[in-house]
Protein backbone atom coordinates (compact mmCIF):
# COMPACT_ATOMS: atom_id res chain seq x y z
CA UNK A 1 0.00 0.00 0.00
CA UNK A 2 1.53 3.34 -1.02
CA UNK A 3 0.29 6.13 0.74
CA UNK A 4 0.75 9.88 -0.60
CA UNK A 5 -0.11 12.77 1.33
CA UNK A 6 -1.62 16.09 -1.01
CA UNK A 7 -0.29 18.69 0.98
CA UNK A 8 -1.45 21.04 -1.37
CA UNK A 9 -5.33 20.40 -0.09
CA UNK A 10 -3.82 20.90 3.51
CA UNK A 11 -2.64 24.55 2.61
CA UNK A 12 -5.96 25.55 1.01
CA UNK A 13 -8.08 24.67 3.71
CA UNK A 14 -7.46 25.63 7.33
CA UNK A 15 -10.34 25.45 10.04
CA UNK A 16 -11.33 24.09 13.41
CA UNK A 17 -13.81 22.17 14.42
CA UNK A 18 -16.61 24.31 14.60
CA UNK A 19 -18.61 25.20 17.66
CA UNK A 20 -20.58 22.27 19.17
CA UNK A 21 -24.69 22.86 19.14
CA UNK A 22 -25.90 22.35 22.14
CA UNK A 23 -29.40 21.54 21.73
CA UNK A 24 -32.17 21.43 23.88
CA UNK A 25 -34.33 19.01 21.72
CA UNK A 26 -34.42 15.15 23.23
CA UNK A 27 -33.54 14.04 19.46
CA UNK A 28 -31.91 15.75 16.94
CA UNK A 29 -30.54 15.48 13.17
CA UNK A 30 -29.01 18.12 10.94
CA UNK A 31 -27.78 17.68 7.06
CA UNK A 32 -25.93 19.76 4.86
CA UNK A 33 -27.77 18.32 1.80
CA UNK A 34 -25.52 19.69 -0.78
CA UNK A 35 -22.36 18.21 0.54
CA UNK A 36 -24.17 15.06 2.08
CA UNK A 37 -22.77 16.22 5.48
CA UNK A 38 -24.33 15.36 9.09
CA UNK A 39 -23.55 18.10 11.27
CA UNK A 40 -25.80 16.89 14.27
CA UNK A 41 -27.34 14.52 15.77
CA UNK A 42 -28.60 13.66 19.37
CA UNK A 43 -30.37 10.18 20.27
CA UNK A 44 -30.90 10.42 16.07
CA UNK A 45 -31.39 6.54 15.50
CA UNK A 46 -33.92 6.03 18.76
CA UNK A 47 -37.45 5.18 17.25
CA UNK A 48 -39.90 8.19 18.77
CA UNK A 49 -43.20 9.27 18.59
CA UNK A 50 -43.40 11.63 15.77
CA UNK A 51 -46.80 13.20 16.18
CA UNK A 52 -47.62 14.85 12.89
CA UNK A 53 -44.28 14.83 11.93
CA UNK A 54 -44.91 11.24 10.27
CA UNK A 55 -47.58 13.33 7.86
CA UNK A 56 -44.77 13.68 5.94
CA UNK A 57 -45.10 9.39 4.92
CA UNK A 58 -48.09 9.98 3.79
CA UNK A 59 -47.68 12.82 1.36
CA UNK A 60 -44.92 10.97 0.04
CA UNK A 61 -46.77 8.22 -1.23
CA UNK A 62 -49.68 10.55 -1.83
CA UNK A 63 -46.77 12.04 -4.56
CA UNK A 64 -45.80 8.73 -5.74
CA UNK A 65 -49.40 7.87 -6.64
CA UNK A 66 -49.95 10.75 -8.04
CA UNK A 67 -47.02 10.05 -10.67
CA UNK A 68 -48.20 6.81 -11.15
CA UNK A 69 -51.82 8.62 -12.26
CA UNK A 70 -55.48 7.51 -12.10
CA UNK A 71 -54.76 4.75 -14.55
CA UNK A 72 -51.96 3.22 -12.80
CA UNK A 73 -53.82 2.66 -9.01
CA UNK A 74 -52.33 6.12 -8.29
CA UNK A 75 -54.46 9.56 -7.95
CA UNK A 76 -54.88 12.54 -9.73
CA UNK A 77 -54.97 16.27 -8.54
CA UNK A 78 -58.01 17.03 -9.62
CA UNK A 79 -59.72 14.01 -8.67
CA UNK A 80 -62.52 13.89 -5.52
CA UNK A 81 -62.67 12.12 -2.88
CA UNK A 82 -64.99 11.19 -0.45
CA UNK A 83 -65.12 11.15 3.12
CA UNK A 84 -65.57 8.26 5.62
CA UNK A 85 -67.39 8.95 8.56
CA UNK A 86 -63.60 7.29 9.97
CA UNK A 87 -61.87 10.26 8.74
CA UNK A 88 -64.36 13.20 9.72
CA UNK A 89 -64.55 11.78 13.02
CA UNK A 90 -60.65 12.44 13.68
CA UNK A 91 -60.27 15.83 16.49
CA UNK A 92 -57.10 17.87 16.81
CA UNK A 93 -55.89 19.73 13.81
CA UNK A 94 -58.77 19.24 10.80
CA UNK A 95 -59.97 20.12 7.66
CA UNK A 96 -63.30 20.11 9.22
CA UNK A 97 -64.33 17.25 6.92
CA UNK A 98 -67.96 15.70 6.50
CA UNK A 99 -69.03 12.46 4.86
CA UNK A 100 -71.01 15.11 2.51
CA UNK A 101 -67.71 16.32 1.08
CA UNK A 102 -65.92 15.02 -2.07
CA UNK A 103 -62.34 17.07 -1.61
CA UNK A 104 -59.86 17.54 -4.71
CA UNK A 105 -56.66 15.44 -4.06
CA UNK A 106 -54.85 19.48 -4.34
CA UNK A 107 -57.11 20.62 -1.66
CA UNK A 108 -56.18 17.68 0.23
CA UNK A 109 -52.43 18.12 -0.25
CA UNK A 110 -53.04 21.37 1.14
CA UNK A 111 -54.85 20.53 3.66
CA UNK A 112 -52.16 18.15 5.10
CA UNK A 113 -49.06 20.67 4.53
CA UNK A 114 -50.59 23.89 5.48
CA UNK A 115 -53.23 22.86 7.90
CA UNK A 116 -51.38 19.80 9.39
CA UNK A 117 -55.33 18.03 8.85
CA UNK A 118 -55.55 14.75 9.97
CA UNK A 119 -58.77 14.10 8.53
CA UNK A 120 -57.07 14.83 5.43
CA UNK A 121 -54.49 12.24 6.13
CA UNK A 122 -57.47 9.57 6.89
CA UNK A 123 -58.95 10.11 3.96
CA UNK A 124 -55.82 9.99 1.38
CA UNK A 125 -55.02 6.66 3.16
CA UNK A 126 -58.50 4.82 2.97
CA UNK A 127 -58.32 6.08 -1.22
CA UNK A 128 -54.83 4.33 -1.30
CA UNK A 129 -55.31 1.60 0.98
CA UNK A 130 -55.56 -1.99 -0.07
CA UNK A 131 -58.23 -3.00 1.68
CA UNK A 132 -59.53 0.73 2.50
CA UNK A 133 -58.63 0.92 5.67
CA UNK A 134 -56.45 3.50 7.37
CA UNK A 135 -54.54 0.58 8.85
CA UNK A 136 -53.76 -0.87 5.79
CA UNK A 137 -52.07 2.31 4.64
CA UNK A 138 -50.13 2.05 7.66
CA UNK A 139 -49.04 -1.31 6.78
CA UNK A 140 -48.37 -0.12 3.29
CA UNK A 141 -46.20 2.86 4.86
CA UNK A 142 -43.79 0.73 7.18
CA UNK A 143 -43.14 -1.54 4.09
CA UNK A 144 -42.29 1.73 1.94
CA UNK A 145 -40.47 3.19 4.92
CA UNK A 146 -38.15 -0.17 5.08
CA UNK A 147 -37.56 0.23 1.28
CA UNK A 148 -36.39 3.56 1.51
CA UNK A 149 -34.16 2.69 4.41
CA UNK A 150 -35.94 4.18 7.46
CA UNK A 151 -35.13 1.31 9.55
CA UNK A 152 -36.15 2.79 12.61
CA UNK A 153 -39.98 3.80 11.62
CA UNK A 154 -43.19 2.04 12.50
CA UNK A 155 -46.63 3.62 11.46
CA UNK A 156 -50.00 2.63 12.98
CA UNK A 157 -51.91 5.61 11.19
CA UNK A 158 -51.37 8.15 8.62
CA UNK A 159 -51.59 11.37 10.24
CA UNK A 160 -49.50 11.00 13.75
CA UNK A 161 -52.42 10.82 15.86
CA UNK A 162 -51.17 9.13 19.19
CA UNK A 163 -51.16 5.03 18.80
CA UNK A 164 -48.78 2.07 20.24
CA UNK A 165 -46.15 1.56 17.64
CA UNK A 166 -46.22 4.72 15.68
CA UNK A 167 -43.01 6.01 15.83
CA UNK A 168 -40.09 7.47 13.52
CA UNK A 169 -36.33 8.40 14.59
CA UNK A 170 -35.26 11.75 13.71
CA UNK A 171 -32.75 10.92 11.08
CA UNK A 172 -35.61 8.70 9.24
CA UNK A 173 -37.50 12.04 9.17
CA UNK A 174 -34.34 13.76 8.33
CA UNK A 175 -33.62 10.91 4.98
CA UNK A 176 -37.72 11.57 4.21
CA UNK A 177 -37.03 15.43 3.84
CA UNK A 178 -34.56 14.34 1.68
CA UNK A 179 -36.44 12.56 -0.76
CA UNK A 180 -39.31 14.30 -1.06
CA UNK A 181 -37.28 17.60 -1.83
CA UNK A 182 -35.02 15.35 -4.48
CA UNK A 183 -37.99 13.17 -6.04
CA UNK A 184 -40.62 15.37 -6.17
CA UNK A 185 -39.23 19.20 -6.61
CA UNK A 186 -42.76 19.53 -8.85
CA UNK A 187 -44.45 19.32 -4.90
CA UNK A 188 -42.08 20.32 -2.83
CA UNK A 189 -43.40 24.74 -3.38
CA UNK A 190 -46.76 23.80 -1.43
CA UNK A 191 -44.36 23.54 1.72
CA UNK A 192 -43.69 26.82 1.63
CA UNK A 193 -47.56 28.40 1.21
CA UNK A 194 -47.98 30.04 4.44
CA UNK A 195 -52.26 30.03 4.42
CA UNK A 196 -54.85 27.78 3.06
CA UNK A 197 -58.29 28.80 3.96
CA UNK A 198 -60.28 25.54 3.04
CA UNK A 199 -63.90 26.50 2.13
CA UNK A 200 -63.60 29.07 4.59
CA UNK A 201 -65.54 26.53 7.33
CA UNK A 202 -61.89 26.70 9.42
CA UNK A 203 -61.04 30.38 9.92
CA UNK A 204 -59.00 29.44 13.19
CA UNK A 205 -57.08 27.08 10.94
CA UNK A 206 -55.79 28.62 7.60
CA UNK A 207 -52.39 29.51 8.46
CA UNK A 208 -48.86 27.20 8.01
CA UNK A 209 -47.42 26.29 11.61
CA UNK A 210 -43.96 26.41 10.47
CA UNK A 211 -42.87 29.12 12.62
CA UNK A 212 -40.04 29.74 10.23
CA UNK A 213 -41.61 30.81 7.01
CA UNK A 214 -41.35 34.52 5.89
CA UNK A 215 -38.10 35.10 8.68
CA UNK A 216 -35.70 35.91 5.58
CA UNK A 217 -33.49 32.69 6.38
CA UNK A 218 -34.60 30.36 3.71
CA UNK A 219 -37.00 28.30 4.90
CA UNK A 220 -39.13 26.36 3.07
CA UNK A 221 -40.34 23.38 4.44
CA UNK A 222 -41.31 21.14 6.35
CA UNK A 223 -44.13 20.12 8.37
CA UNK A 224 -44.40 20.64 12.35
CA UNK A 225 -46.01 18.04 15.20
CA UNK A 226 -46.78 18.09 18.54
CA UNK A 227 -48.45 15.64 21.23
CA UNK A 228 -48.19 15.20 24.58
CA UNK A 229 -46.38 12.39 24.17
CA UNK A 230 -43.99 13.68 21.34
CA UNK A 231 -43.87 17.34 22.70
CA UNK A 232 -42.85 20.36 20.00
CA UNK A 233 -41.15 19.08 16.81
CA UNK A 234 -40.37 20.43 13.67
CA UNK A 235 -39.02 19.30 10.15
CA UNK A 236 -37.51 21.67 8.55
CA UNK A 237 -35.28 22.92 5.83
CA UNK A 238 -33.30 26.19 4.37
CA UNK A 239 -31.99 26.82 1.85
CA UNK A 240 -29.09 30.15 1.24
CA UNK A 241 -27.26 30.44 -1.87
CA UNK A 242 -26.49 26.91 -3.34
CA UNK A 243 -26.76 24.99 -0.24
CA UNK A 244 -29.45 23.75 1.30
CA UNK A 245 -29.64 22.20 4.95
CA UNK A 246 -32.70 19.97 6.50
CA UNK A 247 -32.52 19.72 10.23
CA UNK A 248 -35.37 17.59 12.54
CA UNK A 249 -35.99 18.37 16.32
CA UNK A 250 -38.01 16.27 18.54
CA UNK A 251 -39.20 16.50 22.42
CA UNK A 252 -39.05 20.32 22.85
CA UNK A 253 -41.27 22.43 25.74
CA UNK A 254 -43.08 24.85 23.77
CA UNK A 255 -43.91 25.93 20.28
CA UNK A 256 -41.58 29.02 21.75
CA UNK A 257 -39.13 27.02 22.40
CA UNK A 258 -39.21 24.81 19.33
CA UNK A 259 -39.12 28.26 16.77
CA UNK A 260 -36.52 29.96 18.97
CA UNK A 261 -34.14 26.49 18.52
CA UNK A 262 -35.48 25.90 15.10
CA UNK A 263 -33.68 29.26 14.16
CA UNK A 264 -30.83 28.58 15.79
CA UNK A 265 -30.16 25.74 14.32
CA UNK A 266 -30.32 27.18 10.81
CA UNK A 267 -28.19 30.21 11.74
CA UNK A 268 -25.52 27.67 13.01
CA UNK A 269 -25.68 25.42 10.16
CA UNK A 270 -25.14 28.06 7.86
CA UNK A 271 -22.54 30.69 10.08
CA UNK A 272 -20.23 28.16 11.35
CA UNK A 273 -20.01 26.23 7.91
CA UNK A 274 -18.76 27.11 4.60
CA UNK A 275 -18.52 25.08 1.34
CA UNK A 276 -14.99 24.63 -0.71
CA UNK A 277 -14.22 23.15 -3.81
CA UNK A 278 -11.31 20.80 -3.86
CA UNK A 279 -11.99 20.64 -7.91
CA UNK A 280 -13.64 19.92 -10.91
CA UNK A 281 -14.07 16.50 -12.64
CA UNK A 282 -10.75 15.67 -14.46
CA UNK A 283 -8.82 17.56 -11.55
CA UNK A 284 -5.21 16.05 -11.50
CA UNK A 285 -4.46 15.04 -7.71
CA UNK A 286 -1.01 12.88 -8.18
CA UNK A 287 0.56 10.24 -10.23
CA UNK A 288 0.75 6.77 -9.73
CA UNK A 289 3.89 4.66 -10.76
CA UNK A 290 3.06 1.94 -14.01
CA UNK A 291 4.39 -1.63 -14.03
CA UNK A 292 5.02 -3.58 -17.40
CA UNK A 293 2.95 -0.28 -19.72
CA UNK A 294 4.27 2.14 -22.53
CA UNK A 295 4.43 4.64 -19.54
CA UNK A 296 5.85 4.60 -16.05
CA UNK A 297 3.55 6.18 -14.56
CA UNK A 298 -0.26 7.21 -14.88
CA UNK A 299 -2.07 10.22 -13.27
CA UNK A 300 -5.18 10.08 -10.71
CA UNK A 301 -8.02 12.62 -10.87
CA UNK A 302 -11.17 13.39 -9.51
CA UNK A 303 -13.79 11.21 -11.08
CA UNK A 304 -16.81 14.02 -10.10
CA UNK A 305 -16.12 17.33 -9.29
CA UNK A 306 -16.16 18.12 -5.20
CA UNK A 307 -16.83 20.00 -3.12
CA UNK A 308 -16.68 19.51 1.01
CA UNK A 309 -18.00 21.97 4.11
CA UNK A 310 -15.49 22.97 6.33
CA UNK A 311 -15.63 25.03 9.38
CA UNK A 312 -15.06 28.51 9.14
CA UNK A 313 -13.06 29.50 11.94
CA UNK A 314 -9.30 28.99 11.24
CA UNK A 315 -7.03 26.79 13.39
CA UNK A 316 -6.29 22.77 12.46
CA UNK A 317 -5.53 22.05 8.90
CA UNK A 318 -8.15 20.10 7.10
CA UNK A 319 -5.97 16.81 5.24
CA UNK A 320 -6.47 15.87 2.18
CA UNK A 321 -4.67 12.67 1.53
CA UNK A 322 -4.45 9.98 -1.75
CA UNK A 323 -4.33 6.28 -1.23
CA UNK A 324 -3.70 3.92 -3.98
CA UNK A 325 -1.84 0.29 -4.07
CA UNK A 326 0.88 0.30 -6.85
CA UNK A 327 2.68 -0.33 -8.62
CA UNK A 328 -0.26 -0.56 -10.99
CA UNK A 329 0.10 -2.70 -13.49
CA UNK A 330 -0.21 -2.04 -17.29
CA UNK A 331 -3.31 -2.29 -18.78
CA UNK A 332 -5.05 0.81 -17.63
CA UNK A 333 -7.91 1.96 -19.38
CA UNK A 334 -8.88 5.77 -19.23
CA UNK A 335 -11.64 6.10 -16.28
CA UNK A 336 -10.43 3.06 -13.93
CA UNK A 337 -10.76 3.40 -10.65
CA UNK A 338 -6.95 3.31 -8.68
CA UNK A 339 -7.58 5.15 -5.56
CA UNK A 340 -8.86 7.28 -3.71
CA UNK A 341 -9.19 10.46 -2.14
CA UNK A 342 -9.67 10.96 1.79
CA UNK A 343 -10.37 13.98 3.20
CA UNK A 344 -10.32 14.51 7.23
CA UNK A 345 -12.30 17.23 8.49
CA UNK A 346 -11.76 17.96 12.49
CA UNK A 347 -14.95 16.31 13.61
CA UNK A 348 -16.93 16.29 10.63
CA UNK A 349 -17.35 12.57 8.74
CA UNK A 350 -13.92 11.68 6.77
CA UNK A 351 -14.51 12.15 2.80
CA UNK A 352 -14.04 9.52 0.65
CA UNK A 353 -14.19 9.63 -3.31
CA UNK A 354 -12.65 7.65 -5.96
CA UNK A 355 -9.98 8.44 -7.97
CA UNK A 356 -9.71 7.59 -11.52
CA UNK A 357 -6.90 7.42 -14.47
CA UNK A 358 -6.61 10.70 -16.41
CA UNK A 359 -5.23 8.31 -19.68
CA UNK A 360 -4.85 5.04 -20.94
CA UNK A 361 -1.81 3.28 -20.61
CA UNK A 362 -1.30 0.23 -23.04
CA UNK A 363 0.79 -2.99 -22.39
CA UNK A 364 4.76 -2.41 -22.39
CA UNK A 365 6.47 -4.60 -25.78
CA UNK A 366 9.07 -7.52 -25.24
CA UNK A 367 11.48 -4.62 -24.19
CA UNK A 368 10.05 -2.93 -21.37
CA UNK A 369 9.26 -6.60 -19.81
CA UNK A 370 12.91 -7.45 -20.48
CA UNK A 371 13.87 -4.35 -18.49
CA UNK A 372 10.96 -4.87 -15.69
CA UNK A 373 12.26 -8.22 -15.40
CA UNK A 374 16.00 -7.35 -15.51
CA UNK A 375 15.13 -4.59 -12.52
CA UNK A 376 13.25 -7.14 -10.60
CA UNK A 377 16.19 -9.17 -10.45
CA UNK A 378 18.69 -6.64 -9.51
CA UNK A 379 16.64 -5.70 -6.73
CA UNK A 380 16.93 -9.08 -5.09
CA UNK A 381 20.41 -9.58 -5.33
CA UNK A 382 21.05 -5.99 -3.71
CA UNK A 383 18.49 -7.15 -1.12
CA UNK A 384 20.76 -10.18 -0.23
CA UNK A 385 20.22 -13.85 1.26
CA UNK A 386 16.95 -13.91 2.61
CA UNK A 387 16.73 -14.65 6.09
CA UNK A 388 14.98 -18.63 6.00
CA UNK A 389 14.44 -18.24 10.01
């Protein structure tokens, strides 16, 4: 193993780890999405109860259907649907539902984001259900959950209404926010609309309780829950300039207490962190020696172009370093993977990308073995006897 340190990332980037966030939320889980960079988390892997938190599931697969279309078992905007006397008989936060009402799919949507309605979840789930129940939604969204890799999430109902075995770690939440803001960009707007007055029959309940919206920070998303059980939690996510962080807090006293840390939390995400490009695809990093090929040696470069966060305050050099086993030997074909690059970041994760071969480099002829063979030889009778203890 050959190991070669790039000293010239160590000069461009100099930081410390940055301040620690000391949060008062019982869970916690923060992402630098455009750099794929955790930055918190606190009890992020311990299954929770979510309260309406977990709405997010079910507009998830409300999205997915409504890809899928009408045809397809899926929904479309525009259809109706009706209302089960199961859904309109759900209390807390509502749409204010009757089994008279046939509600647009939109409406509904809207209902769920804006209005956090959990009549509006109900009545989603019993349209996508496959047996019509709420429950068998629920069934449906634990399989979906485990698919996407939200290992630690259980759902009993689709709207977070308190139940035995509901529950949902924070960095699940934190992977969902994630993939609804990737897969379905087309959506993702309606988490920002700050009022939805339904029919006007819930003028008490028209406006978005993400108590970040409309503070000039970027926020966009997500969706906000509280129970008894759960206490204040939000899902949120900012974005300023190119990146974009999403950030999940869980267990907080008050819906004071949850905007005051949800702030925070944004201001430190974005303050204390900066992102720095260590180069563009095709970036030349170092060169590798060549055994038995045309040329002695081949170079390594950056396969994608990247770019890492860093703390801002200066102090400790961040290390870039390249790893690669060699000599490697002849064929090489332009694109192979030979190494890679590790980049150590204080406290941050370690970086790891791959490292590929800026050029071909063809067999060596009957000379260039002679010679490789010739050299291999030397080299063993300068190393002397070999030691057959």
């Amino acid at each position: 193993m050959i190991r070669i340190f790039a000293a010239c990332l160590a000069l461009i980037l100099l930081a410390l780890p940055a301040a620690a966030f000391d949060t008062k939320a019982k869970a916690a889980y923060v992402f630098d999405q455009t750099t794929g960079t955790v930055l918190l988390t606190k009890n992020a892997d311990t299954p929770l109860p979510p309260a309406s938190m977990s709405k997010l599931m079910t507009l998830y697969m409300a999205f997915e259907a409504i890809e899928r279309g009408k045809q397809n078992g899926g929904l479309d905007l525009v259809e109706k649907l009706p209302v089960s006397s199961h859904a309109m008989a759900y209390g807390g936060s509502t749409m204010f539902l009757d089994t008279t009402d046939r509600v647009k799919v939109e409406d509904l949507l809207r209902g769920i984001i804006v209005l956090s309605g959990n009549d509006a979840c109900a009545v989603i789930a019993e349209a996508l259900s496959p047996d019509g129940t709420e429950y068998g939604f629920a069934r449906m969204m634990t399989q979906r959950a485990q698919q996407l890799g939200m290992t630690n999430s259980t759902f009993a109902n689709s709207n977070g209404w308190p139940q035995a075995g509901h529950l949902m770690s924070v960095r699940d939440l934190g992977l969902l926010a994630t993939r609804i803001i990737a897969d379905f960009p087309q959506y993702y707007p309606l988490f920002s609309e700050r009022k939805f007055a339904f029919d006007g029959r819930a003028p008490k309940n028209t406006t978005n309780r993400n108590p970040l919206l409309g503070l000039g920070i970027g926020a966009d998303g997500l969706k906000t829950g509280h129970t008894n059980e759960a206490g204040y939690g939000l899902v949120g996510s900012a974005k300023q300039g190119d990146r974009r962080v999403i950030f999940v807090l869980s267990g907080l006293g008050s819906s004071a207490e949850r905007a005051q840390e949800a702030e925070a939390i944004v201001n430190w995400a974005f303050r204390q962190f900066s992102q720095k490009s260590l180069g563009a695809a095709g970036k030349r990093l170092a060169d590798a020696p060549v055994a038995m090929g045309v040329s002695d040696s081949v170079g390594l470069e950056l396969q994608d172009g990247l770019s890492v966060l860093v703390p801002v305050s200066g102090g400790a050099d961040v290390k870039g370093e390249v790893i690669y086993t060699g000599p490697i030997h002849a064929p090489i074909a332009k694109g192979d993977v030979l190494g890679e690059l590790r980049v150590e970041r204080g406290d941050l994760p370690e970086v790891r990308v791959p490292l590929v071969a800026s050029d071909a480099v063809e067999p060596g002829g009957f000379m260039v073995k002679v010679t490789a063979a010739a050299r291999h030889l030397l080299a063993r009778l300068n190393a002397g006897p070999q030691d057959a203890s």
